[in-house]
PDB file of N, CA and C in Angstrom:
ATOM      1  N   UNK A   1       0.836  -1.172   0.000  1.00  0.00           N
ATOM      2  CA  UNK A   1       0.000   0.000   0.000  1.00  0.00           C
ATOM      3  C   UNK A   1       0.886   1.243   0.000  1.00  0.00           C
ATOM      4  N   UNK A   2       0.967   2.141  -0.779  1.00  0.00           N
ATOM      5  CA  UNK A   2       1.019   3.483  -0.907  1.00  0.00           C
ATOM      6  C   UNK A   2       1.357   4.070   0.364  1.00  0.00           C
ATOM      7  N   UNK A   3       2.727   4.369   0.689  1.00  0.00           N
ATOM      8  CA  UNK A   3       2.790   5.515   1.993  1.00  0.00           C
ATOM      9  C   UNK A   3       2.106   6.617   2.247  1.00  0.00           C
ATOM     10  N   UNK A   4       1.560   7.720   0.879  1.00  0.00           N
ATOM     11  CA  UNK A   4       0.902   9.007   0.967  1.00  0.00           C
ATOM     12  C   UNK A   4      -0.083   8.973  -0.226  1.00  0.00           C
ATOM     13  N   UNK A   5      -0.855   9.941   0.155  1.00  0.00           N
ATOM     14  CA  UNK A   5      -1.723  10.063  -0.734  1.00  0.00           C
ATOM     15  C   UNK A   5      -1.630  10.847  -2.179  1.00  0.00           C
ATOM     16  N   UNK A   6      -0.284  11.479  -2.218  1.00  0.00           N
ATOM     17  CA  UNK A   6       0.012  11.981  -3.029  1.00  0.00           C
ATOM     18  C   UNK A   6      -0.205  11.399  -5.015  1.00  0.00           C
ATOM     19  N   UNK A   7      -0.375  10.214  -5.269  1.00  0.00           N
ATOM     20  CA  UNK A   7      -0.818   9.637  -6.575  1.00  0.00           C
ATOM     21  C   UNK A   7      -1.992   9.012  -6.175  1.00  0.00           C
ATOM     22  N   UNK A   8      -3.097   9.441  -5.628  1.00  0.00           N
ATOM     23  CA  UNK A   8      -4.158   8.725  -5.362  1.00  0.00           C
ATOM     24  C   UNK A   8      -4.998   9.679  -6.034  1.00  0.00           C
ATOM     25  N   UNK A   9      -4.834  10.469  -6.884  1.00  0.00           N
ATOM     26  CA  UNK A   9      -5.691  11.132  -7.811  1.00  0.00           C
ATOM     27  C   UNK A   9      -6.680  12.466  -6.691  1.00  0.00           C
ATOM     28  N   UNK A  10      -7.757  12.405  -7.598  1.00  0.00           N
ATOM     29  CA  UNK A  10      -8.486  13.900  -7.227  1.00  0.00           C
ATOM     30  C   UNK A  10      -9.776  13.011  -5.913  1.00  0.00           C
ATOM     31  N   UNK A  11     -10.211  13.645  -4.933  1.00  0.00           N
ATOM     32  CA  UNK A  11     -11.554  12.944  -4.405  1.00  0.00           C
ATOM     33  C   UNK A  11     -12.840  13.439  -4.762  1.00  0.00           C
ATOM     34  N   UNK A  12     -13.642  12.938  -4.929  1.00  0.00           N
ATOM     35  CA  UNK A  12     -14.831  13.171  -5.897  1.00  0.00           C
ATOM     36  C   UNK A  12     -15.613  14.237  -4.668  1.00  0.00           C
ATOM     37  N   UNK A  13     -14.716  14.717  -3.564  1.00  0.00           N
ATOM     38  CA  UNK A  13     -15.735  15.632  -2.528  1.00  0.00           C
ATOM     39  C   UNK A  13     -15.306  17.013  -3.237  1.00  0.00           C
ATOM     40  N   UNK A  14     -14.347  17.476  -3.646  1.00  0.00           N
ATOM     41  CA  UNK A  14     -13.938  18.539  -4.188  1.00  0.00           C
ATOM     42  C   UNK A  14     -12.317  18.678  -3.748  1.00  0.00           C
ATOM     43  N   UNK A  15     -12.269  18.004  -2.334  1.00  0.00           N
ATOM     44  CA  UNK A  15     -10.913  18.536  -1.633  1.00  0.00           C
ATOM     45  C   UNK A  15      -9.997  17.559  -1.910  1.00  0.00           C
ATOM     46  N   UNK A  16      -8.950  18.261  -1.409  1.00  0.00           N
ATOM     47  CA  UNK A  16      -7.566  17.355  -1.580  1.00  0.00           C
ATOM     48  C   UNK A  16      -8.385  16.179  -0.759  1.00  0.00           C
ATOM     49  N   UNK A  17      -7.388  14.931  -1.114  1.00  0.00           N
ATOM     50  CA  UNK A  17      -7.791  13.799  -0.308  1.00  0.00           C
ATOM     51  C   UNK A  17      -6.919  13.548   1.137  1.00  0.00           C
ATOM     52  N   UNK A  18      -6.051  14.032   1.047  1.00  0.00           N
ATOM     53  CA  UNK A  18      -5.869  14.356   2.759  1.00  0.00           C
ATOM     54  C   UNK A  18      -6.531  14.881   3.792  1.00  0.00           C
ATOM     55  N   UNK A  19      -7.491  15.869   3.119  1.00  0.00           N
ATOM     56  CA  UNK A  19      -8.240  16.864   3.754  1.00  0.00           C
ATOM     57  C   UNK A  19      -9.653  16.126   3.734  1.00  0.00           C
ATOM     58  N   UNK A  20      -9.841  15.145   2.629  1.00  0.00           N
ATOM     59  CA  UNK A  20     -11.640  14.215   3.145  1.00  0.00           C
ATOM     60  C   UNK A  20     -11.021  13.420   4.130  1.00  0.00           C
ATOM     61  N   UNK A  21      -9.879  12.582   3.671  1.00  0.00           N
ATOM     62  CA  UNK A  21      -9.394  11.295   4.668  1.00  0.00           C
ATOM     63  C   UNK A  21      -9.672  12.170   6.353  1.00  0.00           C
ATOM     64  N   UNK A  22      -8.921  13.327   6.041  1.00  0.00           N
ATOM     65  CA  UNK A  22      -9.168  13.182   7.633  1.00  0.00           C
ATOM     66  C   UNK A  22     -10.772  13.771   8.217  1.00  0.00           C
ATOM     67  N   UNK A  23     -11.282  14.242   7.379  1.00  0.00           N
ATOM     68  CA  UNK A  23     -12.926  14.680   7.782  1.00  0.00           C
ATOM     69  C   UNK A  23     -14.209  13.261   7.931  1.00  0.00           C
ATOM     70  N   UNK A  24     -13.375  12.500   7.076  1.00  0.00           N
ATOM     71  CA  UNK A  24     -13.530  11.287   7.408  1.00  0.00           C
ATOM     72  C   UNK A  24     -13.882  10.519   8.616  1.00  0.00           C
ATOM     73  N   UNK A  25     -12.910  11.107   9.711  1.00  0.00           N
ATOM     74  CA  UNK A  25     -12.661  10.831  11.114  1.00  0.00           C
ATOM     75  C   UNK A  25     -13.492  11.987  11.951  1.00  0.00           C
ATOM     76  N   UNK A  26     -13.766  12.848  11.393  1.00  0.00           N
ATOM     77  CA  UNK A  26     -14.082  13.548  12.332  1.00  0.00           C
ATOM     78  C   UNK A  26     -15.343  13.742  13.241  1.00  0.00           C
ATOM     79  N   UNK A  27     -16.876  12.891  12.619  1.00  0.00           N
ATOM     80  CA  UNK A  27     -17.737  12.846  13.499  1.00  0.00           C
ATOM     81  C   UNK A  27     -17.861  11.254  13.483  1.00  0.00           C
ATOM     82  N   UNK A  28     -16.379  10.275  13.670  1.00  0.00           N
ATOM     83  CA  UNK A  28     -16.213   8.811  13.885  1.00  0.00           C
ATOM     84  C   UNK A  28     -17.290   7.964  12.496  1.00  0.00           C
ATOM     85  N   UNK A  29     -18.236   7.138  13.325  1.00  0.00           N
ATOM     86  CA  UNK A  29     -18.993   6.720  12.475  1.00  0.00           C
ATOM     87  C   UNK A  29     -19.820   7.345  11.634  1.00  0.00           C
ATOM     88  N   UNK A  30     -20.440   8.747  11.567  1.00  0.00           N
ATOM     89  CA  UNK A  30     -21.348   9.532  11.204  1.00  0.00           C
ATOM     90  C   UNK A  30     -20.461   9.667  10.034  1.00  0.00           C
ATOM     91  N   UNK A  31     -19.216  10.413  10.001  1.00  0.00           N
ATOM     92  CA  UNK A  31     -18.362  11.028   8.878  1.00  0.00           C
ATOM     93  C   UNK A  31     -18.283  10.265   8.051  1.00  0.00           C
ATOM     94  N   UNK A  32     -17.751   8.656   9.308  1.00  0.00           N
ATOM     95  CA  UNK A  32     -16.975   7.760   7.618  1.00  0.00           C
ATOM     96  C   UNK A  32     -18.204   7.253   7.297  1.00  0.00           C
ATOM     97  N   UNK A  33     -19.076   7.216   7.684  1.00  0.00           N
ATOM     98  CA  UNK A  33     -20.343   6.637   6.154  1.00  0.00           C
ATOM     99  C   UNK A  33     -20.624   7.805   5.935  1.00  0.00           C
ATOM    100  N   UNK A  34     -20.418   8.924   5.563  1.00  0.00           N
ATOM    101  CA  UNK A  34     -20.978   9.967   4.905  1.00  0.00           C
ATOM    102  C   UNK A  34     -19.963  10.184   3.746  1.00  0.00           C
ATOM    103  N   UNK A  35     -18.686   9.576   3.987  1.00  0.00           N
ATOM    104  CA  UNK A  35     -17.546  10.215   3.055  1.00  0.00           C
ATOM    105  C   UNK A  35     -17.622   8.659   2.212  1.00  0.00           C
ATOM    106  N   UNK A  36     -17.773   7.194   3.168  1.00  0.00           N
ATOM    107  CA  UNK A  36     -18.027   6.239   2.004  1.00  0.00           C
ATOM    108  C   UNK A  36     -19.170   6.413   0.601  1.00  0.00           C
ATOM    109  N   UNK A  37     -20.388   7.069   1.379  1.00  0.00           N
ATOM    110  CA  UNK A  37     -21.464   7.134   0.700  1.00  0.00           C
ATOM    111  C   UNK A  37     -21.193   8.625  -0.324  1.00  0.00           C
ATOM    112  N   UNK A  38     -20.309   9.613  -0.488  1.00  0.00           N
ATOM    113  CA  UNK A  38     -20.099  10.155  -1.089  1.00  0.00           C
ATOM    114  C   UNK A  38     -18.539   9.943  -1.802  1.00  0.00           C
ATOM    115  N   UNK A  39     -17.486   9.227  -1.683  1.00  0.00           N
ATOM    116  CA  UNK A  39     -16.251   9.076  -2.237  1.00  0.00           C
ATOM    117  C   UNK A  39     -16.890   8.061  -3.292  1.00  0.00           C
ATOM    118  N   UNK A  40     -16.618   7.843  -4.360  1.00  0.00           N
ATOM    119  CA  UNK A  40     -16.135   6.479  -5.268  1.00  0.00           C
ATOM    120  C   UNK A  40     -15.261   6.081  -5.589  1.00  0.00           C
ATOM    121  N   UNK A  41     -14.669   6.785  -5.758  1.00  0.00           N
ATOM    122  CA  UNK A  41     -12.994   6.718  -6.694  1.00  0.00           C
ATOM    123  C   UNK A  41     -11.598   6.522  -5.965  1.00  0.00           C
ATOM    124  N   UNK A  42     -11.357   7.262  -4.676  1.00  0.00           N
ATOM    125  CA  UNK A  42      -9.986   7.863  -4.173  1.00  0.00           C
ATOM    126  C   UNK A  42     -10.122   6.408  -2.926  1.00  0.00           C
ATOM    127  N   UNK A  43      -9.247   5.481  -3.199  1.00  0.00           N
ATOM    128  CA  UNK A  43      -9.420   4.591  -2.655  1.00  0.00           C
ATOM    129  C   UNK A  43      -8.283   5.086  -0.682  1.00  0.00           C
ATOM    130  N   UNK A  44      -7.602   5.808  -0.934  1.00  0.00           N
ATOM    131  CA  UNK A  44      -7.100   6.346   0.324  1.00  0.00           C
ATOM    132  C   UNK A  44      -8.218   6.749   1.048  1.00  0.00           C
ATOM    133  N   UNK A  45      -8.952   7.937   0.433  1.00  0.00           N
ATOM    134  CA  UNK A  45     -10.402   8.625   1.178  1.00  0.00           C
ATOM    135  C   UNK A  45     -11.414   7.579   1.827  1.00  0.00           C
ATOM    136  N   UNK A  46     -11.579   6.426   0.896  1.00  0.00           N
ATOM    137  CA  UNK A  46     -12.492   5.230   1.333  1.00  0.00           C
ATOM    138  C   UNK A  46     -11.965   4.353   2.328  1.00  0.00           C
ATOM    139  N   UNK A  47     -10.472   4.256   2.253  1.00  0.00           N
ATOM    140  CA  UNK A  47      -9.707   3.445   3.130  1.00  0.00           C
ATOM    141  C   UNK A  47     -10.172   3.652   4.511  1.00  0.00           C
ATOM    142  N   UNK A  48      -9.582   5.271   4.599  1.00  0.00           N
ATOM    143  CA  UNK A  48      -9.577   6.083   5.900  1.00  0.00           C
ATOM    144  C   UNK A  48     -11.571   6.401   6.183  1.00  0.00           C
ATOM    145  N   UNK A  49     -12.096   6.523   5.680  1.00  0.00           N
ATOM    146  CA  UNK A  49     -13.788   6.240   5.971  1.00  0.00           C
ATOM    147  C   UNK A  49     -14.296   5.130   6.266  1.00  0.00           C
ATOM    148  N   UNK A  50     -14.000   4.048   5.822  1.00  0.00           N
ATOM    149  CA  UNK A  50     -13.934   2.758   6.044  1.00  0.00           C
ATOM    150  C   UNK A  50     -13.483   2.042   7.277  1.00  0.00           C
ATOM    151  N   UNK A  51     -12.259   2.512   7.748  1.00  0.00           N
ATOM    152  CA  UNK A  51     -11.421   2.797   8.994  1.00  0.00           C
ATOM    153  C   UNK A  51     -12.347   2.967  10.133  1.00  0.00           C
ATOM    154  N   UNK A  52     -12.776   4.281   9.716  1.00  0.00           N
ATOM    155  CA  UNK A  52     -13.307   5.308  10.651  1.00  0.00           C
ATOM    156  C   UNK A  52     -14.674   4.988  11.073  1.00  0.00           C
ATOM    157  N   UNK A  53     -15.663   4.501   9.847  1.00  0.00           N
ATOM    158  CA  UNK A  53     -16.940   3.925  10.300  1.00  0.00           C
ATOM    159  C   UNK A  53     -16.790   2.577  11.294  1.00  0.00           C
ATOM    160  N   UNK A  54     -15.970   1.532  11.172  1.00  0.00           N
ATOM    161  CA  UNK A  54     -16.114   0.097  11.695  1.00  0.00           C
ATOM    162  C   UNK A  54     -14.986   0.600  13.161  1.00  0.00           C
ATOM    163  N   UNK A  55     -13.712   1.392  13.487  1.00  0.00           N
ATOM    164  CA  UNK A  55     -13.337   1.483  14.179  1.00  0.00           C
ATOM    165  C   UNK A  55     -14.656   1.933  15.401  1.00  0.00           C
ATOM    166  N   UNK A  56     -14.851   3.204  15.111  1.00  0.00           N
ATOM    167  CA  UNK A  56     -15.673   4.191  15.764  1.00  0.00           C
ATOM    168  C   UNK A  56     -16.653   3.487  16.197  1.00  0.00           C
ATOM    169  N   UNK A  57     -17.807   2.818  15.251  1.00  0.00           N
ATOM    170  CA  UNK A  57     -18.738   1.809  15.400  1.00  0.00           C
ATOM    171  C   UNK A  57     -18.511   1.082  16.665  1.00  0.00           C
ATOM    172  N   UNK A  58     -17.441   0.406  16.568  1.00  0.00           N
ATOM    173  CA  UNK A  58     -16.968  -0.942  17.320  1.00  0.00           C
ATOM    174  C   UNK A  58     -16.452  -0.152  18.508  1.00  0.00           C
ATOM    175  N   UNK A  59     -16.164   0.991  18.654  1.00  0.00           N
ATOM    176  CA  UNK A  59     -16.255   1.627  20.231  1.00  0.00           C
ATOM    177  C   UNK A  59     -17.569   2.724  20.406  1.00  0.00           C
ATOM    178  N   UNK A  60     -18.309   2.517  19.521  1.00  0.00           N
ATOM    179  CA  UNK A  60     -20.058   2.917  20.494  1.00  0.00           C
ATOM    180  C   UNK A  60     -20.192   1.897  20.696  1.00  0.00           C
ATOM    181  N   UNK A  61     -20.119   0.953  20.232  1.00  0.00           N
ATOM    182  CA  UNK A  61     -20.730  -0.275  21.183  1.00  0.00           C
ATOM    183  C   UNK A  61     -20.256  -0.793  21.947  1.00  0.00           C
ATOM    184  N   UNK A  62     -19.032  -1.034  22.313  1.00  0.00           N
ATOM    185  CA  UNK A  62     -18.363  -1.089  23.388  1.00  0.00           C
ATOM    186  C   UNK A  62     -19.168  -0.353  24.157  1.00  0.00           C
ATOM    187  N   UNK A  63     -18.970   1.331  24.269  1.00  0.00           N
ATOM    188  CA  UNK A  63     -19.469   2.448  25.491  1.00  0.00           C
ATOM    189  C   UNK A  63     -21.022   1.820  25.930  1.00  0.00           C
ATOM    190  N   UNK A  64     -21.665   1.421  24.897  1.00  0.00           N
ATOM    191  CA  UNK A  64     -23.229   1.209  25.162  1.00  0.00           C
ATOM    192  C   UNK A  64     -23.378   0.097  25.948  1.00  0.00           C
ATOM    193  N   UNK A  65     -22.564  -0.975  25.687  1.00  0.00           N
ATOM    194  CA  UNK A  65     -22.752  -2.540  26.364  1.00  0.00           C
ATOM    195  C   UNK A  65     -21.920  -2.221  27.939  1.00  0.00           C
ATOM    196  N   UNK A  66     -20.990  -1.343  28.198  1.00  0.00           N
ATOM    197  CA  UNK A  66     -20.474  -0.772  29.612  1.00  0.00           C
ATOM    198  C   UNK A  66     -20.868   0.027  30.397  1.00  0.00           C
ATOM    199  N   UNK A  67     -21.514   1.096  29.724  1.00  0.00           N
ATOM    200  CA  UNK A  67     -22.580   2.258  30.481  1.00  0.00           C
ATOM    201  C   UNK A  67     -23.658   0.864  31.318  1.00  0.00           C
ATOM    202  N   UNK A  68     -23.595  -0.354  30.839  1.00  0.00           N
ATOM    203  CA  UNK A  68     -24.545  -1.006  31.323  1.00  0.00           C
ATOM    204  C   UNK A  68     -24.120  -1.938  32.685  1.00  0.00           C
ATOM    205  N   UNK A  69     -23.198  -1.806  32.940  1.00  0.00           N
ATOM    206  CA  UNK A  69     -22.388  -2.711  33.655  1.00  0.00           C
ATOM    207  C   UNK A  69     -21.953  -1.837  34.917  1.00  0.00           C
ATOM    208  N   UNK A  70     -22.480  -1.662  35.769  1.00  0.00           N
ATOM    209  CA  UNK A  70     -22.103  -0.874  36.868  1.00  0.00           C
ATOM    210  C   UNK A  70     -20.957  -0.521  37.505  1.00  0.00           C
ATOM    211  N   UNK A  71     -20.480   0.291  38.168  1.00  0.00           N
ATOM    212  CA  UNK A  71     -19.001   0.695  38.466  1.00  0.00           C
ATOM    213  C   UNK A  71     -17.755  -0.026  37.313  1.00  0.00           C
ATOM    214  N   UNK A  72     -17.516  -1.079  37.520  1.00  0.00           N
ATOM    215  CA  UNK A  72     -16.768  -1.706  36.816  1.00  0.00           C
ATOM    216  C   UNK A  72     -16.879  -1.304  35.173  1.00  0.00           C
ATOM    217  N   UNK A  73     -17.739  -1.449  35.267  1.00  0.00           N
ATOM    218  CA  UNK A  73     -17.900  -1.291  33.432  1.00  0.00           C
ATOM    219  C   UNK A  73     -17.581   0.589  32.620  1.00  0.00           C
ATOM    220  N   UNK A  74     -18.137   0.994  34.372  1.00  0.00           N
ATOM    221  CA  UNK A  74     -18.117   2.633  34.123  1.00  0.00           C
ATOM    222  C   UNK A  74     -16.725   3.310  33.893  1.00  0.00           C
ATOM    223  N   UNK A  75     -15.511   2.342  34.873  1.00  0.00           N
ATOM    224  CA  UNK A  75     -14.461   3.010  34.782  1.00  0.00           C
ATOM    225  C   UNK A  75     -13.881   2.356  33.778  1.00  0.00           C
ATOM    226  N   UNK A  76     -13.991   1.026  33.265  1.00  0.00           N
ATOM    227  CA  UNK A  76     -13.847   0.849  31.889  1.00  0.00           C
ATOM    228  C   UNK A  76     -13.577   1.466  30.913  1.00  0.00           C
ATOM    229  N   UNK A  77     -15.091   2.273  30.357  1.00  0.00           N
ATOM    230  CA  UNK A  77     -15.766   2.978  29.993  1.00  0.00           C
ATOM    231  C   UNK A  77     -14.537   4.005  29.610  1.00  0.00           C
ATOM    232  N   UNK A  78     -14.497   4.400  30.731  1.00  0.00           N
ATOM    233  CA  UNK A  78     -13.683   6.110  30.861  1.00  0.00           C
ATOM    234  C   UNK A  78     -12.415   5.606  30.206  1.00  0.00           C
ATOM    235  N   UNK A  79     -11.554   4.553  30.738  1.00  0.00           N
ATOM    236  CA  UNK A  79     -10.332   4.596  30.200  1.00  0.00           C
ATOM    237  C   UNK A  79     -10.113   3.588  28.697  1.00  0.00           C
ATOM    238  N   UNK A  80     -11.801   3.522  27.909  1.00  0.00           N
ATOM    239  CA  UNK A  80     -11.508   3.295  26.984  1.00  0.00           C
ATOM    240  C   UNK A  80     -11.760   4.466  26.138  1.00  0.00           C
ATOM    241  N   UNK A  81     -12.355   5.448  26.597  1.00  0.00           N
ATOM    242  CA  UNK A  81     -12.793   6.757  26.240  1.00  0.00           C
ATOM    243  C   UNK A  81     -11.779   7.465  26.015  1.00  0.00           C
ATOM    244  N   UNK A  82     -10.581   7.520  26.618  1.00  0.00           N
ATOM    245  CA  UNK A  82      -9.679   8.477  26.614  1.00  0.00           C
ATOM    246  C   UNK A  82      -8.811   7.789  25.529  1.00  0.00           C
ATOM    247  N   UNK A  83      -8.412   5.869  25.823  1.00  0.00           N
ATOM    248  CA  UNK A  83      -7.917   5.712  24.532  1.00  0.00           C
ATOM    249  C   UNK A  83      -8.620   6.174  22.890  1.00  0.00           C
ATOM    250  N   UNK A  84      -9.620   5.903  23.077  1.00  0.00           N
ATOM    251  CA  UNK A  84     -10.232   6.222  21.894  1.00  0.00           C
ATOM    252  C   UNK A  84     -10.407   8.203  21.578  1.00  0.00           C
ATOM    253  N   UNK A  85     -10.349   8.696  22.545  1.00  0.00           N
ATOM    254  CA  UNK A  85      -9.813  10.388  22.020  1.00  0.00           C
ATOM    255  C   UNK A  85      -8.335  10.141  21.497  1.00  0.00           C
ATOM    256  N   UNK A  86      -7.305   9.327  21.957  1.00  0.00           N
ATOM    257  CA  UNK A  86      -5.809   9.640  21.639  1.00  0.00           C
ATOM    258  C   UNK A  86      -5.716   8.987  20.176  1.00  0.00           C
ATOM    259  N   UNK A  87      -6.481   8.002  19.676  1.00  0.00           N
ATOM    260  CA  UNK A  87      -6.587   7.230  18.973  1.00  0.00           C
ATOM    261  C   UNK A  87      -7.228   7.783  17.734  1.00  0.00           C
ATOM    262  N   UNK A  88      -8.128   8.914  18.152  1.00  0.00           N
ATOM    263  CA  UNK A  88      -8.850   9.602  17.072  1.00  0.00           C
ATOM    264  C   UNK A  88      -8.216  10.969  16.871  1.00  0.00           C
ATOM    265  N   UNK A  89      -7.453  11.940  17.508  1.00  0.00           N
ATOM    266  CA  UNK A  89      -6.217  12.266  17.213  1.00  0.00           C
ATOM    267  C   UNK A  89      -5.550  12.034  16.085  1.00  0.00           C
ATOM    268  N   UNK A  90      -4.867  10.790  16.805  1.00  0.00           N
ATOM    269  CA  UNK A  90      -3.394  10.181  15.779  1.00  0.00           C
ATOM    270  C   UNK A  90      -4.201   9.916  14.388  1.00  0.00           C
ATOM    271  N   UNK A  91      -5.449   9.097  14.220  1.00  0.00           N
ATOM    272  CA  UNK A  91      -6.023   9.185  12.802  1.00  0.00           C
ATOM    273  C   UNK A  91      -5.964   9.966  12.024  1.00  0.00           C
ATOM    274  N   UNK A  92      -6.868  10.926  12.859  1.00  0.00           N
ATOM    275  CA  UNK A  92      -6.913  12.311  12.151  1.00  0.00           C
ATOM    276  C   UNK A  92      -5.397  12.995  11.566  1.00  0.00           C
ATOM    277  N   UNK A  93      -4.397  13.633  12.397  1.00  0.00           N
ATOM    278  CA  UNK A  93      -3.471  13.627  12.128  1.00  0.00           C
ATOM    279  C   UNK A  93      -2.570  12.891  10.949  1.00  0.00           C
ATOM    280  N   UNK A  94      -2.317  10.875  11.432  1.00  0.00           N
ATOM    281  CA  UNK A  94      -2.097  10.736   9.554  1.00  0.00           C
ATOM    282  C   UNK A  94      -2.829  10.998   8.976  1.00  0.00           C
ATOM    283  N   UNK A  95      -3.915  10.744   8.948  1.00  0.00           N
ATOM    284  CA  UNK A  95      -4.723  11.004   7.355  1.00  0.00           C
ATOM    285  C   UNK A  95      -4.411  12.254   6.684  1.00  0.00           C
ATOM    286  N   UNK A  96      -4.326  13.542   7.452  1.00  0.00           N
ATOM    287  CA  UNK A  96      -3.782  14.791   6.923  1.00  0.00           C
ATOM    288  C   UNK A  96      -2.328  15.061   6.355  1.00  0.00           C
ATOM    289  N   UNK A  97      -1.360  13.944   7.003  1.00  0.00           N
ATOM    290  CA  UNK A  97      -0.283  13.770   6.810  1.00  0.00           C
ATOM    291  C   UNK A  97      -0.692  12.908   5.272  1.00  0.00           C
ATOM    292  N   UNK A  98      -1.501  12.370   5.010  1.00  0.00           N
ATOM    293  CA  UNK A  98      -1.023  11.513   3.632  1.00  0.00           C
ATOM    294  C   UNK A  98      -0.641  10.117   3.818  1.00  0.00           C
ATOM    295  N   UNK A  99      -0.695   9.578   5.081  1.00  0.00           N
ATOM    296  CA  UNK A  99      -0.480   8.283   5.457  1.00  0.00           C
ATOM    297  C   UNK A  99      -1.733   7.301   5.259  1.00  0.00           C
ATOM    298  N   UNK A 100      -1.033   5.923   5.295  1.00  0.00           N
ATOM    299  CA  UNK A 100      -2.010   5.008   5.290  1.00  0.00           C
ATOM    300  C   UNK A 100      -1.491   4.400   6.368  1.00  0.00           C
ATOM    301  N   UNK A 101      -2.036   4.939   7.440  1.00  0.00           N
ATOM    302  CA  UNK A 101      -2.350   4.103   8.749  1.00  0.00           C
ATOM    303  C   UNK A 101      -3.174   3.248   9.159  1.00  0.00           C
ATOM    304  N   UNK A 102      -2.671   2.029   9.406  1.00  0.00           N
ATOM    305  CA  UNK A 102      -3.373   0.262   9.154  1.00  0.00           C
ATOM    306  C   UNK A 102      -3.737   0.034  10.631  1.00  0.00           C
ATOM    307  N   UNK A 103      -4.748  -0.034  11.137  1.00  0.00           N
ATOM    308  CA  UNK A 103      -4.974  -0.511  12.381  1.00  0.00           C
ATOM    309  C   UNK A 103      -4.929  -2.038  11.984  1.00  0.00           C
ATOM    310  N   UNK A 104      -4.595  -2.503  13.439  1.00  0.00           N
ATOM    311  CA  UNK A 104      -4.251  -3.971  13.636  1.00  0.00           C
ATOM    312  C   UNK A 104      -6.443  -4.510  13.372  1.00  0.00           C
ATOM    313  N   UNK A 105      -6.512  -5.413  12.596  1.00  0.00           N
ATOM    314  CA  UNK A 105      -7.569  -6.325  12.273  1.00  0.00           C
ATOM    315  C   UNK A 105      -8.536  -4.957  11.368  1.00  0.00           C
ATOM    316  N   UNK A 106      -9.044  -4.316  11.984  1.00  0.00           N
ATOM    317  CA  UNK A 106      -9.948  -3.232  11.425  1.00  0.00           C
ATOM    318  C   UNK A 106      -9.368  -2.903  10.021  1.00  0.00           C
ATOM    319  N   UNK A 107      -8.113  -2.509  10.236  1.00  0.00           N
ATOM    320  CA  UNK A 107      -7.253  -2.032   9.025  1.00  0.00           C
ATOM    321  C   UNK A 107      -7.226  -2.801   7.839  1.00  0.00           C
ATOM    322  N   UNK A 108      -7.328  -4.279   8.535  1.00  0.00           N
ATOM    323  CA  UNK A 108      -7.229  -5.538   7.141  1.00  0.00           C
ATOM    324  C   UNK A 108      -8.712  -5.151   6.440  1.00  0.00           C
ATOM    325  N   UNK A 109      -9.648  -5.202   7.233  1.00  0.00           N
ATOM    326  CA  UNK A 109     -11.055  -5.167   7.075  1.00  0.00           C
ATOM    327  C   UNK A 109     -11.323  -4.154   6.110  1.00  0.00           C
ATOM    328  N   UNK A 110     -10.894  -2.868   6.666  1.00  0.00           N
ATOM    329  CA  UNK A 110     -10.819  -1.644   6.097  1.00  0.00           C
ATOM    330  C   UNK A 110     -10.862  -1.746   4.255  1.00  0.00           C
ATOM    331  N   UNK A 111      -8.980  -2.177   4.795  1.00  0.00           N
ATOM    332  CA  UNK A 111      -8.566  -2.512   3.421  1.00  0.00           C
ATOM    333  C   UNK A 111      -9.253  -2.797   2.527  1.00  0.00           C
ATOM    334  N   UNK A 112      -9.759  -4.136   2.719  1.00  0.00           N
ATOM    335  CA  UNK A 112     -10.510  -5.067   1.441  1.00  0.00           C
ATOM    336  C   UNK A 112     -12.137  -4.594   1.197  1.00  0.00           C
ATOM    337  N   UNK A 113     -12.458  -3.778   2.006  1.00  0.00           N
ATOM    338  CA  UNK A 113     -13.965  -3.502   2.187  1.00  0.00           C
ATOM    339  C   UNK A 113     -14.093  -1.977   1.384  1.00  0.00           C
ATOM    340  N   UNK A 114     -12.731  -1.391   1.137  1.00  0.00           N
ATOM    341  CA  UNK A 114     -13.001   0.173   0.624  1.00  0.00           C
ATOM    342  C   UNK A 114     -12.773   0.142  -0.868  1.00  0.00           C
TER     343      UNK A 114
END
């Protein structure tokens, strides 16, 4: 895979594709199916939306199935919360950088699904 996005052509949103990849991330699951359901072409942009919907996804549901689980589940909760702010960060960040940043399993998924 391609280190940057730099030969990944034009994205059918108007913007550079560094600049969807990372808007992509930015309201988690909401964005990346909004940028899958509007990208066709710029397979970086779909990568990183793709990413972003099943990552994000897969920690609301986490939060939802722990909010349910009393104390234990609550402080859970919190310190999966904070990983997942540092985590949505660093996304954001490569994607603007032009990287193809592979999360471990999601990333494979990502991959073949965008």
């Amino acid at each position: 895979m391609p280190m940057n996005c730099q030969d990944q052509g034009d994205s059918d949103t108007g913007l550079p594709a560094n600049i969807a990849a990372l808007l992509a991330y930015l309201l988690g699951v909401v964005s990346g199916v909004i940028f899958l359901v509007i990208e066709k072409n710029n397979k970086f942009v779909r990568f990183h939306a793709m990413q972003s919907a099943i990552t994000f996804g897969a920690i609301l549901i986490t939060t939802i199935i722990l909010l349910l689980i009393p104390v234990l589940g609550w402080i859970l909760n919190g310190i999966i919360g904070l990983a997942a702010l540092i985590l949505w960060i660093v996304l954001m960040l490569k994607a603007y950088q032009g990287e193809w940043i592979k999360l471990p399993v999601i990333g494979d998924i990502a991959e073949k699904k965008s």
